[in-house]
PDB file of N, CA and C in Angstrom:
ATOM      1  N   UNK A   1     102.760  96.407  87.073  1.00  0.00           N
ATOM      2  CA  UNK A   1     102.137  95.935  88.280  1.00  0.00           C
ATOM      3  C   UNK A   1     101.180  97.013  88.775  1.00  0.00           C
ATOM      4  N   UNK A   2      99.961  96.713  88.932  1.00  0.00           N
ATOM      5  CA  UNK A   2      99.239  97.403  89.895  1.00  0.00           C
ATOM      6  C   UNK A   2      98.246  97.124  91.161  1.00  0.00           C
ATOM      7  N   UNK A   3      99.092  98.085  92.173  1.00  0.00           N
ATOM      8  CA  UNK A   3      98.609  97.760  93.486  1.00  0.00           C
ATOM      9  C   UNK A   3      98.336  98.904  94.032  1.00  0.00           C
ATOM     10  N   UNK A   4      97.435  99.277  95.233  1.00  0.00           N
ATOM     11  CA  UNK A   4      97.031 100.308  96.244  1.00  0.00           C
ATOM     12  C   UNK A   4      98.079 100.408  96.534  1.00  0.00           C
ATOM     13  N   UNK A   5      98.921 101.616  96.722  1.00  0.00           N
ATOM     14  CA  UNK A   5      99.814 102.164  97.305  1.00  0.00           C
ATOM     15  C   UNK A   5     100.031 103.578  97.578  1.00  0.00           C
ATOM     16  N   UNK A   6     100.787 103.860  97.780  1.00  0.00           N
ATOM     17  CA  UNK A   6     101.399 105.110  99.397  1.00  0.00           C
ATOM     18  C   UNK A   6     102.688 105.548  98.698  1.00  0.00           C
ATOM     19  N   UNK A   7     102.508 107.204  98.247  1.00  0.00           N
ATOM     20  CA  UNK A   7     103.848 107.424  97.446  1.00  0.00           C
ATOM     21  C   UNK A   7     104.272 108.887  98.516  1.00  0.00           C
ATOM     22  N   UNK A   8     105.238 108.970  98.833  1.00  0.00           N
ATOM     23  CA  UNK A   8     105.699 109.773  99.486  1.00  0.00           C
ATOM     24  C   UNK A   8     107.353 110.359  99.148  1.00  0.00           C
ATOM     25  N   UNK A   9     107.949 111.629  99.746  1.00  0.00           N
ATOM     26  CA  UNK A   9     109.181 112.073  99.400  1.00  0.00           C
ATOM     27  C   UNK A   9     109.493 111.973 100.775  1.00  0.00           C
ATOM     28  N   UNK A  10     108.729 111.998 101.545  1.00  0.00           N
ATOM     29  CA  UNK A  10     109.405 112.667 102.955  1.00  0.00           C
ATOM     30  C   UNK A  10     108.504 114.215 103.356  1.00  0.00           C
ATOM     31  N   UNK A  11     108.266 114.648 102.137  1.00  0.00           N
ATOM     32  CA  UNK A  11     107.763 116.165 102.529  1.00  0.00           C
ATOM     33  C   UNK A  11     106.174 115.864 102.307  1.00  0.00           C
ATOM     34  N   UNK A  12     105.492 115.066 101.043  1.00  0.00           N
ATOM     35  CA  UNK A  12     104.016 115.090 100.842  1.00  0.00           C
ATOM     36  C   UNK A  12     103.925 113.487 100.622  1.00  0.00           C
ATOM     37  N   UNK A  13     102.460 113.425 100.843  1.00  0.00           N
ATOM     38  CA  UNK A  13     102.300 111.827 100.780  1.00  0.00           C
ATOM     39  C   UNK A  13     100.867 111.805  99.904  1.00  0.00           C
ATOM     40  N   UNK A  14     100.186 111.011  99.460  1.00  0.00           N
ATOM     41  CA  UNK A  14      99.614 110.324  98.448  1.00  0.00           C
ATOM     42  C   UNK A  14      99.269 108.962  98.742  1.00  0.00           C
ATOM     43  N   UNK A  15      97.707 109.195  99.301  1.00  0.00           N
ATOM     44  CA  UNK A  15      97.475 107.791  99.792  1.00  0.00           C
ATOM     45  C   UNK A  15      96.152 107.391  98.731  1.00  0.00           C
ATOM     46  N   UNK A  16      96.434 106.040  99.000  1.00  0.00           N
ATOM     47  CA  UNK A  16      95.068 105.514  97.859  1.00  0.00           C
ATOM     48  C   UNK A  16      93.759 105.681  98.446  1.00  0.00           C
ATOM     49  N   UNK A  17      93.007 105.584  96.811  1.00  0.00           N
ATOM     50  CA  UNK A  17      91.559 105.502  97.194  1.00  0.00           C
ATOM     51  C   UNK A  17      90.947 103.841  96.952  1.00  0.00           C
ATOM     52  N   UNK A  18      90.417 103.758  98.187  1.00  0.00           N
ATOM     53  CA  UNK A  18      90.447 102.451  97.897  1.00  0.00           C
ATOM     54  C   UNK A  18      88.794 102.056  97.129  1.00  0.00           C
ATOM     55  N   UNK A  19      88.640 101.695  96.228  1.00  0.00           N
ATOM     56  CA  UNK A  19      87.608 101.314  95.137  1.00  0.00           C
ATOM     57  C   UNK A  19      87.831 100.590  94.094  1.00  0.00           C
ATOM     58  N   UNK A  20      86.870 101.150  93.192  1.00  0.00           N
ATOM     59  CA  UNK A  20      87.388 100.887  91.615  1.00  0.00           C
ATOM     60  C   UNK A  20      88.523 101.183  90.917  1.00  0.00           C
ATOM     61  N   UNK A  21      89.033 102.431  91.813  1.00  0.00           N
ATOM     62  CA  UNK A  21      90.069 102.883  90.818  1.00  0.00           C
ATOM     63  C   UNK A  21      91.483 102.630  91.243  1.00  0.00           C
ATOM     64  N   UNK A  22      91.496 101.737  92.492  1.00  0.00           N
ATOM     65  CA  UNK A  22      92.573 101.563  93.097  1.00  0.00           C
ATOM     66  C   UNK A  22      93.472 101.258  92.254  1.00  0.00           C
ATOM     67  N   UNK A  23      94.909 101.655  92.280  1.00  0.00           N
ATOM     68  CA  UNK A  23      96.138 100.644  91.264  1.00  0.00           C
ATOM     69  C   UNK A  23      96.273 101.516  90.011  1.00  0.00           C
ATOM     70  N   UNK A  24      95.384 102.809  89.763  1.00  0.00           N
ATOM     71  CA  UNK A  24      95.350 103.378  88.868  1.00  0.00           C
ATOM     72  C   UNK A  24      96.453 104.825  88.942  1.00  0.00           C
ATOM     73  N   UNK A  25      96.866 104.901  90.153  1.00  0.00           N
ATOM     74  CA  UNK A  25      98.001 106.011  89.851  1.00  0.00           C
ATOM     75  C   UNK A  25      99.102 105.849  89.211  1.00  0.00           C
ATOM     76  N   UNK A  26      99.343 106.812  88.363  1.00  0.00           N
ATOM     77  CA  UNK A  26     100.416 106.264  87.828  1.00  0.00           C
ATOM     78  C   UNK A  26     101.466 107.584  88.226  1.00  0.00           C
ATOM     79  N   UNK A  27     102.896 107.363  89.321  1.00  0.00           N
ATOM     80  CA  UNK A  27     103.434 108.537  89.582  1.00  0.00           C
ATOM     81  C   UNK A  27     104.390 109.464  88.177  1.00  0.00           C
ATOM     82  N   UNK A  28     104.158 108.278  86.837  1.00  0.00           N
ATOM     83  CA  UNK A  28     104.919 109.176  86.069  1.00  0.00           C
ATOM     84  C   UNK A  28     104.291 109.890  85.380  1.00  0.00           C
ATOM     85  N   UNK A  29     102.583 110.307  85.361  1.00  0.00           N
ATOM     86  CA  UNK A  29     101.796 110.594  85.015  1.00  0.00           C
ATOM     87  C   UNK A  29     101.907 112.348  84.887  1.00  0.00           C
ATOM     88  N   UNK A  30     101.521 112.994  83.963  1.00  0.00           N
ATOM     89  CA  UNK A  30     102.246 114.365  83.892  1.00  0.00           C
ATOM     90  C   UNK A  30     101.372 115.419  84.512  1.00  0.00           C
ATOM     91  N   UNK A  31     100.282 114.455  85.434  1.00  0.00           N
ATOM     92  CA  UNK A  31      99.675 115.607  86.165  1.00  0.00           C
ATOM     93  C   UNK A  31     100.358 115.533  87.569  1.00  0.00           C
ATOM     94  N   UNK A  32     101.263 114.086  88.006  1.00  0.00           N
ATOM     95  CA  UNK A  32     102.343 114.213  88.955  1.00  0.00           C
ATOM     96  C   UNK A  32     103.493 114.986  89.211  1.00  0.00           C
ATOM     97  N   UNK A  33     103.545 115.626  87.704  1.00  0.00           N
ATOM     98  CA  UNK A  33     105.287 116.770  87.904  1.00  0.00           C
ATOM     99  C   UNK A  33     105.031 117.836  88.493  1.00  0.00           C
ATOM    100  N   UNK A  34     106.267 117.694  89.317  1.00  0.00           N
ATOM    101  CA  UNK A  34     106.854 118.605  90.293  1.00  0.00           C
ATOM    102  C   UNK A  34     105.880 118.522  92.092  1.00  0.00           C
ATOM    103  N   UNK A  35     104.942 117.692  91.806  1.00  0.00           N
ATOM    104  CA  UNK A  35     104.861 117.338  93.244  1.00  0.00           C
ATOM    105  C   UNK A  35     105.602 116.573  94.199  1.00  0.00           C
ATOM    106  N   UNK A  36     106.558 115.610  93.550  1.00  0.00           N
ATOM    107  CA  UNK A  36     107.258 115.098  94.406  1.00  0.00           C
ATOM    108  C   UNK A  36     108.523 114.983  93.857  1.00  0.00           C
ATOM    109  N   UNK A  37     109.622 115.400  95.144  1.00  0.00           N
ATOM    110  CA  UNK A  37     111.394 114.986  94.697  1.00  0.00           C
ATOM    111  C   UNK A  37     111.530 113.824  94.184  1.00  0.00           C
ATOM    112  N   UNK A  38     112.115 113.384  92.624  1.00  0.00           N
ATOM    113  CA  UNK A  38     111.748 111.988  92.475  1.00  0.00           C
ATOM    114  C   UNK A  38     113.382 111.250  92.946  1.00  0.00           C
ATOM    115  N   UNK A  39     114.380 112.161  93.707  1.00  0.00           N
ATOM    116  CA  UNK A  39     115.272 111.069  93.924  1.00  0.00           C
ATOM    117  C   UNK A  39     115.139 110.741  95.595  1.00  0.00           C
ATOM    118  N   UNK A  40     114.021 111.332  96.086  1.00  0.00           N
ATOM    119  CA  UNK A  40     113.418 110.832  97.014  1.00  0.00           C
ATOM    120  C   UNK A  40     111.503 110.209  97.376  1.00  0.00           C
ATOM    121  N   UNK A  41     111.384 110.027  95.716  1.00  0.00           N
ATOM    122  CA  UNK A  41     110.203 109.573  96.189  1.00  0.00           C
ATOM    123  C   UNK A  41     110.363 107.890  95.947  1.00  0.00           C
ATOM    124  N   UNK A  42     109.329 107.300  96.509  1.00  0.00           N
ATOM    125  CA  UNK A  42     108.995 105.928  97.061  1.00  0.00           C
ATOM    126  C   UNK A  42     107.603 105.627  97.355  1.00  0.00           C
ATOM    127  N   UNK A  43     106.995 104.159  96.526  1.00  0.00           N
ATOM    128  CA  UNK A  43     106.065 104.281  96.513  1.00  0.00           C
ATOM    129  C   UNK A  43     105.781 102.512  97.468  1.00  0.00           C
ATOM    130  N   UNK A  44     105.236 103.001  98.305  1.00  0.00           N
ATOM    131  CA  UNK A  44     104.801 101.843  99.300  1.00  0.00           C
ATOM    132  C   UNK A  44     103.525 101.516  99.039  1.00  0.00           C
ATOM    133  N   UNK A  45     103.903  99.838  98.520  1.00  0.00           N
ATOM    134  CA  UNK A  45     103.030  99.147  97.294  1.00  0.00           C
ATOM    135  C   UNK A  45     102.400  98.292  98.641  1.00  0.00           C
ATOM    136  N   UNK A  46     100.477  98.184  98.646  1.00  0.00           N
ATOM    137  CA  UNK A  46     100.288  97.003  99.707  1.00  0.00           C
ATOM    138  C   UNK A  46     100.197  95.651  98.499  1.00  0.00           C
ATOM    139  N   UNK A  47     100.407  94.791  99.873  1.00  0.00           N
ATOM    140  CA  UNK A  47     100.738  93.526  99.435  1.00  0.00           C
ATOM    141  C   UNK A  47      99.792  92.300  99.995  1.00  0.00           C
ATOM    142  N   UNK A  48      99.372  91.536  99.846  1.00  0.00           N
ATOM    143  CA  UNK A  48      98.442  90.364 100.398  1.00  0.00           C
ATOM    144  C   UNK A  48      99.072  90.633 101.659  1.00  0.00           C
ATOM    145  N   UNK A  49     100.388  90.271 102.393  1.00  0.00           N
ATOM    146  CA  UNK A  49     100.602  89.966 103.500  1.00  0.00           C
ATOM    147  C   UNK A  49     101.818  90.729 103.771  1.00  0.00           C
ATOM    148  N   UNK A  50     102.253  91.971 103.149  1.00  0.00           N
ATOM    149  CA  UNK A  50     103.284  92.637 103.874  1.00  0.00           C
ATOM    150  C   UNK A  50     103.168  94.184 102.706  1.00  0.00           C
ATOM    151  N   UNK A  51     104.238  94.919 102.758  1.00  0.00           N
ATOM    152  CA  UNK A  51     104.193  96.242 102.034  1.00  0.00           C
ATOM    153  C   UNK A  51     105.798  96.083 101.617  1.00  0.00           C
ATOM    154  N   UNK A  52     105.751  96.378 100.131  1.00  0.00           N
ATOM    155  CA  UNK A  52     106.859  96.776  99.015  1.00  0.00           C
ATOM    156  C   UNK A  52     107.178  97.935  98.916  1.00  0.00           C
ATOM    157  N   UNK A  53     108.301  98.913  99.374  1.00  0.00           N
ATOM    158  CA  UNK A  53     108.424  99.837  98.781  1.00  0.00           C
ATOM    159  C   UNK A  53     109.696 100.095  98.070  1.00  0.00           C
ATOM    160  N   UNK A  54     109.564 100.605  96.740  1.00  0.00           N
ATOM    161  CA  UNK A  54     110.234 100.508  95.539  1.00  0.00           C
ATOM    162  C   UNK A  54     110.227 101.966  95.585  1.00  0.00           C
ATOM    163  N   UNK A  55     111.534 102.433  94.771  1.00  0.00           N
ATOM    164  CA  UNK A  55     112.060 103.627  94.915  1.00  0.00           C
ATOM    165  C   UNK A  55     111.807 104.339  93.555  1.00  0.00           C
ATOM    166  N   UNK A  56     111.596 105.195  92.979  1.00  0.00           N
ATOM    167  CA  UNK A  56     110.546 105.801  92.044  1.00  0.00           C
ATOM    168  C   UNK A  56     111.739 105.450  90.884  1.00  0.00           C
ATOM    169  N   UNK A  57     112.817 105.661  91.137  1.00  0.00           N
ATOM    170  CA  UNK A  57     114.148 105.130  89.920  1.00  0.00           C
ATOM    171  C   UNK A  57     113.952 104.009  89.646  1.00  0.00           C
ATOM    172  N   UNK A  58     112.988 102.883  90.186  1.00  0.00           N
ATOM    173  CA  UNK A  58     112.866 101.527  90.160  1.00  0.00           C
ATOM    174  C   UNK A  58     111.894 101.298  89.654  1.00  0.00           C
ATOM    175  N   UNK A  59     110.851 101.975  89.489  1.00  0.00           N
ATOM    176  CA  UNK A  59     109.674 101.727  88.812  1.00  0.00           C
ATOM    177  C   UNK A  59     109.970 101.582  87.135  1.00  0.00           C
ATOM    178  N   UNK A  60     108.782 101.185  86.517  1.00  0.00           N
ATOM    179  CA  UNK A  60     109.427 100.823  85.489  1.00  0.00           C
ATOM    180  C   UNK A  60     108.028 101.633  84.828  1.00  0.00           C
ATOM    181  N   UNK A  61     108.897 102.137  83.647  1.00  0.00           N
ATOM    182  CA  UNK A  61     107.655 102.972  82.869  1.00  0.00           C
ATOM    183  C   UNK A  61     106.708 102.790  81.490  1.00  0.00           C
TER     184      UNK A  61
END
């Protein structure tokens, strides 16, 4: 799935760019390690009409 979204731990956050490249982060991406706690990160997915947020153990790789 890819959507504009908002990945955060609690300590740093990661907001989209909204364009062309939107939907293109990928948090398991190995320029992502060690920026965020992953048994507290969560990535708040937008949605046509509300916001998903799925817990980084939930993502699927």
């Amino acid at each position: 799935m890819r959507r504009a979204c908002f990945a955060t731990d609690s300590r740093r956050l990661i907001m989209p760019a909204f364009g062309v490249t939107t939907g293109g982060l990928d948090l398991r991406h190995q320029a992502m390690r060690g920026l965020f706690d992953h048994q507290s990160l969560v990535a708040h997915m937008l949605g046509r009409d509300r916001i998903y947020s799925v817990r980084f153990a939930n993502l699927l790789g």
